[in-house]
N, C-alpha and C. Protein backbone atom coordinates (compact mmCIF):
# COMPACT_ATOMS: atom_id res chain seq x y z
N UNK A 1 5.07 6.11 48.17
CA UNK A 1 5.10 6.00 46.71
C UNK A 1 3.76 5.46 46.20
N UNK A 2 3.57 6.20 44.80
CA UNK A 2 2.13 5.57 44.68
C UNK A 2 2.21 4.19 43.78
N UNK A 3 1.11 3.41 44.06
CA UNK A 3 1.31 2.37 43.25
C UNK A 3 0.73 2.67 41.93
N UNK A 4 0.58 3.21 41.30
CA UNK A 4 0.37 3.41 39.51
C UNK A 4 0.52 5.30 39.61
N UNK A 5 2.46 5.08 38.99
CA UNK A 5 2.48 6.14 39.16
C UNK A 5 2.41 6.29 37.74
N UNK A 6 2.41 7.81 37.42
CA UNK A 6 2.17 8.76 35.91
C UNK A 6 3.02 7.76 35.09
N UNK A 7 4.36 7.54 35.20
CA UNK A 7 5.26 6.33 34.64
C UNK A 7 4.40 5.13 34.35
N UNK A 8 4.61 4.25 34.85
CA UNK A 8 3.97 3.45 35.05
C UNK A 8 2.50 2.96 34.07
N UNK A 9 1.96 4.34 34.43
CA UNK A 9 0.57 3.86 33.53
C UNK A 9 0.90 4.16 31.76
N UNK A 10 1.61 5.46 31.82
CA UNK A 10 2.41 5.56 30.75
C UNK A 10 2.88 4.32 30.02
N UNK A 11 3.83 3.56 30.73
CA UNK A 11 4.08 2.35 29.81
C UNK A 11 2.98 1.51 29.45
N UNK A 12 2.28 1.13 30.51
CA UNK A 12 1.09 0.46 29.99
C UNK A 12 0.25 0.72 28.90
N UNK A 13 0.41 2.05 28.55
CA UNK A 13 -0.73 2.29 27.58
C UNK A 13 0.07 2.29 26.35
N UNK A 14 1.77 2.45 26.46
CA UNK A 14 2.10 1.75 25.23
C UNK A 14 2.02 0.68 24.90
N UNK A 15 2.27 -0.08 25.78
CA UNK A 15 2.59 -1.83 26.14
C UNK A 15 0.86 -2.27 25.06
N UNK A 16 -0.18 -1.34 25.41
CA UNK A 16 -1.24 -2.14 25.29
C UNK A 16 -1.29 -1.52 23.59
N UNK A 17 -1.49 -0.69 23.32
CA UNK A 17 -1.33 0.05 21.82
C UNK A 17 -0.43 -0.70 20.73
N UNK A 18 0.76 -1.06 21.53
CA UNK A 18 1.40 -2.27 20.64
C UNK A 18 0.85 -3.26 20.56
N UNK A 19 0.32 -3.96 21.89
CA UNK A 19 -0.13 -5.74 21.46
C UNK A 19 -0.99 -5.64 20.36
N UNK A 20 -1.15 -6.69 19.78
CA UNK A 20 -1.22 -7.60 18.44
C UNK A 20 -2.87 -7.38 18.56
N UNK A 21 -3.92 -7.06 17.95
CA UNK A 21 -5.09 -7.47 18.27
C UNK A 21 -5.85 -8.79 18.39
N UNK A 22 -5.92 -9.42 19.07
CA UNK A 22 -6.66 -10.92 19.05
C UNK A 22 -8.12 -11.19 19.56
N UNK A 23 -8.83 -11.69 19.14
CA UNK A 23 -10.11 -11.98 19.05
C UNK A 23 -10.20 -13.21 20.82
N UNK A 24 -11.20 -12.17 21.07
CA UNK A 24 -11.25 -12.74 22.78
C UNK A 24 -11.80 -14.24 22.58
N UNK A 25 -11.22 -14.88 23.40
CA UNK A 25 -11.73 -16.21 23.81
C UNK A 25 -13.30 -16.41 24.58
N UNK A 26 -14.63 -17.04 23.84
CA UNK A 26 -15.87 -17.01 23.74
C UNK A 26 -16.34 -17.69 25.31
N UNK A 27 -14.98 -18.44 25.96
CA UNK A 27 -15.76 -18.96 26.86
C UNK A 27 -14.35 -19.45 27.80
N UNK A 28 -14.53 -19.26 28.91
CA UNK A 28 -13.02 -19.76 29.94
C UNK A 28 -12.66 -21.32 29.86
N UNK A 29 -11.44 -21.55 29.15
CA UNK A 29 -11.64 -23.35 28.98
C UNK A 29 -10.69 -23.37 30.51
N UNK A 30 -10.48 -24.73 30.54
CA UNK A 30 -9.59 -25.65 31.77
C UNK A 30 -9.39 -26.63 31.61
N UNK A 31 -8.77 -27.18 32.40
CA UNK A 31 -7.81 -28.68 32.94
C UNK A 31 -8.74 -29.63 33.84
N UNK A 32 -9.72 -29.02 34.43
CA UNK A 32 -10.05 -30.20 35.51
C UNK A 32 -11.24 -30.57 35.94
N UNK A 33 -11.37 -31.57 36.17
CA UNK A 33 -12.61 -32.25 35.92
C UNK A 33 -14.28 -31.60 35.68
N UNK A 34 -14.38 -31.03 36.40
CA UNK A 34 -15.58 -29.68 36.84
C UNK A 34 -15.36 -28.48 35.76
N UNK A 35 -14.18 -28.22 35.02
CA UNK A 35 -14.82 -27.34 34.26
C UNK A 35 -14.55 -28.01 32.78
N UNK A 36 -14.07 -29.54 32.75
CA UNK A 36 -14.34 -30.04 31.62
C UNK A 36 -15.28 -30.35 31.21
N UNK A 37 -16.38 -30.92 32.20
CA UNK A 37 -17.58 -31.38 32.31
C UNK A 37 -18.42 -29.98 31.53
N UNK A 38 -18.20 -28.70 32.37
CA UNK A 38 -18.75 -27.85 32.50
C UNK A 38 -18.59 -27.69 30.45
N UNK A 39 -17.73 -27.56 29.69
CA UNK A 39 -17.36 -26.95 28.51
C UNK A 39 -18.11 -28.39 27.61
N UNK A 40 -17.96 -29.64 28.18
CA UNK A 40 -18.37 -30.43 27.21
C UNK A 40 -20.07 -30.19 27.18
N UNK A 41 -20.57 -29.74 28.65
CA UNK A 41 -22.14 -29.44 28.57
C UNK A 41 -22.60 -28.31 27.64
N UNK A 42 -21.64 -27.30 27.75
CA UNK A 42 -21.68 -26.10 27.29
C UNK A 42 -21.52 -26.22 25.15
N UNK A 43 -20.94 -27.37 25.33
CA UNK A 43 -20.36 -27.93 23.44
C UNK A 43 -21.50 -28.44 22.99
N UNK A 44 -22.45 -28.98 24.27
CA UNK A 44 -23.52 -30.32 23.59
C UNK A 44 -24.46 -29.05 23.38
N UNK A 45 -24.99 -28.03 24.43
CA UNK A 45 -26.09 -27.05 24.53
C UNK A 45 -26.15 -25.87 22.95
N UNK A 46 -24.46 -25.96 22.87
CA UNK A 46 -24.15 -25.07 21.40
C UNK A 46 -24.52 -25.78 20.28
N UNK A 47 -24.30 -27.18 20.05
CA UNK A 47 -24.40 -28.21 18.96
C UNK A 47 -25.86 -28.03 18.68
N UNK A 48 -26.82 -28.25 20.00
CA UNK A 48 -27.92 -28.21 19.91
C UNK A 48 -29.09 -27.08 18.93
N UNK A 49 -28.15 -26.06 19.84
CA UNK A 49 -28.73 -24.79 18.73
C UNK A 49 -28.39 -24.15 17.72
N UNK A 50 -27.31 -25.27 17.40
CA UNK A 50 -26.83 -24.78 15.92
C UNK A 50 -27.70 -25.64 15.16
N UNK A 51 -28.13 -26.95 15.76
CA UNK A 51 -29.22 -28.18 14.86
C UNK A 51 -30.48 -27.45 14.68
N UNK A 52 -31.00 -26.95 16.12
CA UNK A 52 -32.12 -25.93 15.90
C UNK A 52 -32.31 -25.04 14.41
């Protein structure tokens, strides 16, 4: 059996035609320590060049 059969992709492309449109998320957030660090560096570097 194939794994993405004619079915299958079929629904998906309704599934996706329905969802809602939403505006992608600019940057991957998280929970833990290393990529909090990572987003608060990433907040100070944006702040910066918005002062620029």
């Amino acid at each position: 059996m194939a794994a993405r059969s004619l079915r299958s992709i079929e629904t998906r492309k309704k599934k996706a035609r329905r969802a809602i449109p939403r505006a992608k998320s600019t940057r991957i957030q998280g929970n833990t320590a290393g990529a909090r660090k990572r987003l608060k560096k990433a907040a100070g570097l944006a702040r910066g060049k918005a002062k620029a």
